[in-house]
C-alpha atoms as a PDB file:
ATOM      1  CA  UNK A   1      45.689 125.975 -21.455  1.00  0.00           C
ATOM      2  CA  UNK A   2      45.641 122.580 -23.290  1.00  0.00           C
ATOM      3  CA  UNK A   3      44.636 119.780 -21.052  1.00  0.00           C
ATOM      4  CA  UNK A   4      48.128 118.010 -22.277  1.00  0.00           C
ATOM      5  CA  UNK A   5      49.655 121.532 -21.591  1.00  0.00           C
ATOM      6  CA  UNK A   6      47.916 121.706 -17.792  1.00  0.00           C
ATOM      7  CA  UNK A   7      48.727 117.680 -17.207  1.00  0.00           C
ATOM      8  CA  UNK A   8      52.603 118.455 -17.612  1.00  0.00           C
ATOM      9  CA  UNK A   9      52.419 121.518 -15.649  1.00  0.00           C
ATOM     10  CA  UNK A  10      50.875 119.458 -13.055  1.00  0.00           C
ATOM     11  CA  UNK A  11      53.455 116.881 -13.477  1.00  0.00           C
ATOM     12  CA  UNK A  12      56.434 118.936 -13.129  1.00  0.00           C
ATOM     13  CA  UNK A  13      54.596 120.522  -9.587  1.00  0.00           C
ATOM     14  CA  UNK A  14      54.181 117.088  -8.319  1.00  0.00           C
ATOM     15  CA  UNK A  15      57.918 115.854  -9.154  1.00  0.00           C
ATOM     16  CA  UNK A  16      59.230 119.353  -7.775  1.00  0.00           C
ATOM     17  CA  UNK A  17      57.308 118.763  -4.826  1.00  0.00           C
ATOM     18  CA  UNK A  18      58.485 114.814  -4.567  1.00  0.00           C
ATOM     19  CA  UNK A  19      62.176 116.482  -4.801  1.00  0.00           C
ATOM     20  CA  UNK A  20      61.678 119.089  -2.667  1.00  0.00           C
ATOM     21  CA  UNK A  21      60.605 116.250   0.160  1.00  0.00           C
ATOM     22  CA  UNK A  22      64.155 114.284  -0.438  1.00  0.00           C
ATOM     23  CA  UNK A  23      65.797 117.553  -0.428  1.00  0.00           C
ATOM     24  CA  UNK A  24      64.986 118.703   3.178  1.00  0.00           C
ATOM     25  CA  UNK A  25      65.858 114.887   4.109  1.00  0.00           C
ATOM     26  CA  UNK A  26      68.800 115.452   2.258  1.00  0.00           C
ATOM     27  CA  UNK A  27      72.237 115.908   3.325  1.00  0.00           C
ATOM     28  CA  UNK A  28      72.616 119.035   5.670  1.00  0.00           C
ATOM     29  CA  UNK A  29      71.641 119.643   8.954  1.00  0.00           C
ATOM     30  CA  UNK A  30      69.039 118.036  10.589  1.00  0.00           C
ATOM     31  CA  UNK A  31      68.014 114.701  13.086  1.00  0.00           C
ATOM     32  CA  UNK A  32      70.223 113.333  15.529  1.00  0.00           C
ATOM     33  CA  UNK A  33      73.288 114.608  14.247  1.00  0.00           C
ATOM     34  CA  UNK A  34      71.931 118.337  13.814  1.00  0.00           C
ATOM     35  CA  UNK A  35      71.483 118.234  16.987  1.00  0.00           C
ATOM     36  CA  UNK A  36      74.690 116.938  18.358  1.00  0.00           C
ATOM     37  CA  UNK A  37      76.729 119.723  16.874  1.00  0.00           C
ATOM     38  CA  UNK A  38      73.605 122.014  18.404  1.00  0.00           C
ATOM     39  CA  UNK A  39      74.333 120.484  21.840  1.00  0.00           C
ATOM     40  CA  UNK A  40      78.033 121.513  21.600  1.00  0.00           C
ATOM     41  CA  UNK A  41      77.181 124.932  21.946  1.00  0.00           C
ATOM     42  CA  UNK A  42      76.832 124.519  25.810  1.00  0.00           C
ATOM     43  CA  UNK A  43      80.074 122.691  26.436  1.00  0.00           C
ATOM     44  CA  UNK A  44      82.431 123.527  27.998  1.00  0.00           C
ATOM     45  CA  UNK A  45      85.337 123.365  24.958  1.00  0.00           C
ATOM     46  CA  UNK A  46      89.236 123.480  25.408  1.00  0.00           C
ATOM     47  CA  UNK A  47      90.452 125.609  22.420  1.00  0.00           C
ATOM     48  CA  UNK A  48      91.815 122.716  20.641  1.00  0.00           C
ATOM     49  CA  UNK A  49      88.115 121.148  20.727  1.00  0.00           C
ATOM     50  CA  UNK A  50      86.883 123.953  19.343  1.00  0.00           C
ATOM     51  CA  UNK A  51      89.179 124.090  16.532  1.00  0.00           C
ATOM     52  CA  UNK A  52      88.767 120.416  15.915  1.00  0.00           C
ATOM     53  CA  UNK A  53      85.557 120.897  15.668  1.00  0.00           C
ATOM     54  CA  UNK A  54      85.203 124.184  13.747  1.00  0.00           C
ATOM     55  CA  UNK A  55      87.480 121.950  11.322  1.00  0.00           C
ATOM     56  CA  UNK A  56      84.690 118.976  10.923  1.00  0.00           C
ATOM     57  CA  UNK A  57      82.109 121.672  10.809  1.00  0.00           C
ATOM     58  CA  UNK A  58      84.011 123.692   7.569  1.00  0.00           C
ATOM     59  CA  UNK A  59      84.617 120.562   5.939  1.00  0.00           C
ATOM     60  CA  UNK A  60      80.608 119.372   5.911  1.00  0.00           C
ATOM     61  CA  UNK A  61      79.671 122.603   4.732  1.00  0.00           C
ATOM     62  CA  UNK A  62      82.091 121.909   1.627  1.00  0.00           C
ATOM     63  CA  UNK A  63      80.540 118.277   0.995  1.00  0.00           C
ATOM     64  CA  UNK A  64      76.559 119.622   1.206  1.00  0.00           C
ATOM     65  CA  UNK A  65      77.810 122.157  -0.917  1.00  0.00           C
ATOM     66  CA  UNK A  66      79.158 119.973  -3.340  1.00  0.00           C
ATOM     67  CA  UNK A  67      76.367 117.911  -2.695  1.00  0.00           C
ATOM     68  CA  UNK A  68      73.622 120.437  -3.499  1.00  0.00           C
ATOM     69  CA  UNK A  69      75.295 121.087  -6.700  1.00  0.00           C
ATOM     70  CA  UNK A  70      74.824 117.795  -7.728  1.00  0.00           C
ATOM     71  CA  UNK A  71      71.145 117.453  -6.434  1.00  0.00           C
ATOM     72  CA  UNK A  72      70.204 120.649  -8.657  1.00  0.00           C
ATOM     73  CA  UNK A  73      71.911 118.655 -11.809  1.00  0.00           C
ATOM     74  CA  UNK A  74      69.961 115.653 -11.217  1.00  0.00           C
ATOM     75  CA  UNK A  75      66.810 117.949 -10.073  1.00  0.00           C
ATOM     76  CA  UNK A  76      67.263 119.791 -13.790  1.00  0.00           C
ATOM     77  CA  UNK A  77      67.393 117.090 -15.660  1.00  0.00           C
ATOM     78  CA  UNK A  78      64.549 115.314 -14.505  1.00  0.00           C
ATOM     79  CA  UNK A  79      62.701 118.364 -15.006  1.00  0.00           C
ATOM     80  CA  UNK A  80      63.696 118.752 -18.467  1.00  0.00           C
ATOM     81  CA  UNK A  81      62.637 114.782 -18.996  1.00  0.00           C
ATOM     82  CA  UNK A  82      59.417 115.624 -17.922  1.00  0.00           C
ATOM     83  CA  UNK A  83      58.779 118.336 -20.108  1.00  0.00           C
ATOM     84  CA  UNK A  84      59.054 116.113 -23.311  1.00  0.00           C
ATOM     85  CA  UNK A  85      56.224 114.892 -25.056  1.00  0.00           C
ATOM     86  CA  UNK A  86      57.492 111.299 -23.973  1.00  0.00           C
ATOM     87  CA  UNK A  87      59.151 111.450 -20.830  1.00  0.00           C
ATOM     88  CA  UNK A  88      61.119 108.095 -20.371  1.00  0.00           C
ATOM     89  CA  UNK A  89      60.104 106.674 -16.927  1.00  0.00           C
ATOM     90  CA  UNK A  90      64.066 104.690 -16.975  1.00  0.00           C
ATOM     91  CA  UNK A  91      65.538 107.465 -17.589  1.00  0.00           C
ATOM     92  CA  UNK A  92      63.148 109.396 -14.280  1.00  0.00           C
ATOM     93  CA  UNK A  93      64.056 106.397 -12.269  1.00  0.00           C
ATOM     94  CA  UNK A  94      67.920 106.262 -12.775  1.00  0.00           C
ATOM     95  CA  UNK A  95      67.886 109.954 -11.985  1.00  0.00           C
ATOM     96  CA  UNK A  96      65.791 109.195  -8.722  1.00  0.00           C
ATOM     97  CA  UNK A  97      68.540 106.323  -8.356  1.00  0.00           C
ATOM     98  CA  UNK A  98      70.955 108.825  -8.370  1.00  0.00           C
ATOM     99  CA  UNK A  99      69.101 111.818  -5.894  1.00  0.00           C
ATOM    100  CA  UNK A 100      68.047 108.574  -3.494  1.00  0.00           C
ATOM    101  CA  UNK A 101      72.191 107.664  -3.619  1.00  0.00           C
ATOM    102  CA  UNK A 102      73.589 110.958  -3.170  1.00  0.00           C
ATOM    103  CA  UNK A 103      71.179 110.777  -0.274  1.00  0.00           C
ATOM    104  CA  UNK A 104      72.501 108.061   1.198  1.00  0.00           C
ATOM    105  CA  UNK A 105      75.626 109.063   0.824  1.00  0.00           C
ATOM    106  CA  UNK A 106      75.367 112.487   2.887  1.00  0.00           C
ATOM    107  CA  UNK A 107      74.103 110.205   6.247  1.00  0.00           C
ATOM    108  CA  UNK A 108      76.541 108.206   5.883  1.00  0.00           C
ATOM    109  CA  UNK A 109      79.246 111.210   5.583  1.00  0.00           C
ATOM    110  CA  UNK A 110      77.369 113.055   8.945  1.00  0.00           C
ATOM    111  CA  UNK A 111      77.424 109.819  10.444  1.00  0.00           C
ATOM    112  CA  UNK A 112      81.120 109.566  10.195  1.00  0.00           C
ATOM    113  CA  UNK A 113      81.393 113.414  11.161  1.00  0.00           C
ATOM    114  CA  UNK A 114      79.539 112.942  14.533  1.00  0.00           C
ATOM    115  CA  UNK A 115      81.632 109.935  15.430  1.00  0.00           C
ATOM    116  CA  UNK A 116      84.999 111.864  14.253  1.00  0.00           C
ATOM    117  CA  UNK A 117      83.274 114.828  16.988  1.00  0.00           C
ATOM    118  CA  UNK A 118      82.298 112.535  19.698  1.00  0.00           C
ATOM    119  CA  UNK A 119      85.862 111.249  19.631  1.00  0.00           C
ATOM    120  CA  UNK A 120      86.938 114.560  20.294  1.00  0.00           C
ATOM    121  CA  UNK A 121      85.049 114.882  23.551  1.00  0.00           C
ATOM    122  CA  UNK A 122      85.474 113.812  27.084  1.00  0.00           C
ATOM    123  CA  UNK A 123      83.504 111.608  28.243  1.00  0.00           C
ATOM    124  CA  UNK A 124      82.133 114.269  31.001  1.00  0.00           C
ATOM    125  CA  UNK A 125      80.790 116.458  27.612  1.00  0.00           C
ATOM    126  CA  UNK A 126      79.790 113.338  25.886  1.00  0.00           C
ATOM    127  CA  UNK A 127      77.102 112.859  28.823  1.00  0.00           C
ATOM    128  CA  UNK A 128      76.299 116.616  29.347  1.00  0.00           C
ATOM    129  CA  UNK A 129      76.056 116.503  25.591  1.00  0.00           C
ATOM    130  CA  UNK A 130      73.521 113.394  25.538  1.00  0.00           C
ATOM    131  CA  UNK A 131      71.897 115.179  28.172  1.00  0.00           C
ATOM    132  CA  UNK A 132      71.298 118.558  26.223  1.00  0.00           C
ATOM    133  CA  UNK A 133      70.303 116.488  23.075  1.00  0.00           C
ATOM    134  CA  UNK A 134      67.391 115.204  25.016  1.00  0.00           C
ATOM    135  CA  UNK A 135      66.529 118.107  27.090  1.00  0.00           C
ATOM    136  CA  UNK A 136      66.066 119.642  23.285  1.00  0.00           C
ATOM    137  CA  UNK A 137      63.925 117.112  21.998  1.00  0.00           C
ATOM    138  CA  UNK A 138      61.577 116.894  24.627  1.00  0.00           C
ATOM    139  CA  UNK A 139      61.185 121.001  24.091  1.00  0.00           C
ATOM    140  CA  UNK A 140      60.282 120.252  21.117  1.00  0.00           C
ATOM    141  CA  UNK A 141      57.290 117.494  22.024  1.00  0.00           C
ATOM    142  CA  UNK A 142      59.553 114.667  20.219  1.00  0.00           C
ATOM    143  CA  UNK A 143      60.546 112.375  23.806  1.00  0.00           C
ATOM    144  CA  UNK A 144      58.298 109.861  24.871  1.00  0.00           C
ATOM    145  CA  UNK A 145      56.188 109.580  22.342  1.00  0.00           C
ATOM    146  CA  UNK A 146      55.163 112.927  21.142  1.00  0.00           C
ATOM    147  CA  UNK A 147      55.099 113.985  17.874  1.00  0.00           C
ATOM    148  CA  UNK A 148      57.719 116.278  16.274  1.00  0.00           C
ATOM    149  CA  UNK A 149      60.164 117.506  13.595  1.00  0.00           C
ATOM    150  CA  UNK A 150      59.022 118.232  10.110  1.00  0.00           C
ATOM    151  CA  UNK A 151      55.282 117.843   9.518  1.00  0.00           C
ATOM    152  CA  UNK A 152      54.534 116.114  12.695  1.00  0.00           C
ATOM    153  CA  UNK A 153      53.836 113.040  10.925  1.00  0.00           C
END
């Protein structure tokens, strides 16, 4: 392999794995909010919660779907700029704009999910829920201190 041949190959690996990284912290499940919905589970949920719910759940699967259609777009054709001879480093950073905005976007929409959820719960599940949360993340050595989630970092 030429060395300009092994240099783009190792290119491409680093940006997929740069990607890859904003991916997972993407939009979908995951943090605070990924673990609200988890916390549900042990509720104690009138039917009409439960469909309200089910509802808010159905309709952020259709947005990270939508949304991971657009990542693998943007994903693509940064790809494919990298594989020129003379990748154009604006044209890498608007797409990175773009990933980085899409991004945003997603928190913002779970953000807006969990409150539209917590407004459909008591206050008696809102504490039990709170509860649960942190019951959940101190299983999983992230209270007080510890060190958690992805990586451990």
């Amino acid at each position: 392999m030429t060395k300009s041949k092994t240099f783009l190959a190792a290119t491409a690996l680093l940006a997929s794995l740069a990607f890859g990284s904003i991916a997972m912290a993407g939009p979908g499940g995951g943090g605070e909010c990924g673990q609200f919905m988890h916390g549900m589970r042990g509720l104690d949920l009138t039917e009409d919660q439960k469909t309200e719910l089910q509802a808010l759940r159905e309709g952020a699967e259709e947005d990270r779907a939508d949304t991971k259609v657009q990542m693998q777009s943007i994903r693509e054709a940064f790809l494919a700029e990298l594989a020129k001879d003379s990748p154009n480093a604006a044209t890498l950073h608007e797409l990175t704009d773009r990933r980085a905005e899409l991004h945003a976007a997603g928190a913002h929409e779970k953000v807006d999910r969990l409150v539209e959820a917590h407004a459909v719960l008591t206050a008696e599940q809102r504490a039990e829920l709170l509860e649960n949360m942190e019951e959940r993340r101190e299983q999983r050595g992230e209270g007080r201190g510890g060190r958690g989630g992805r990586g451990g970092r």
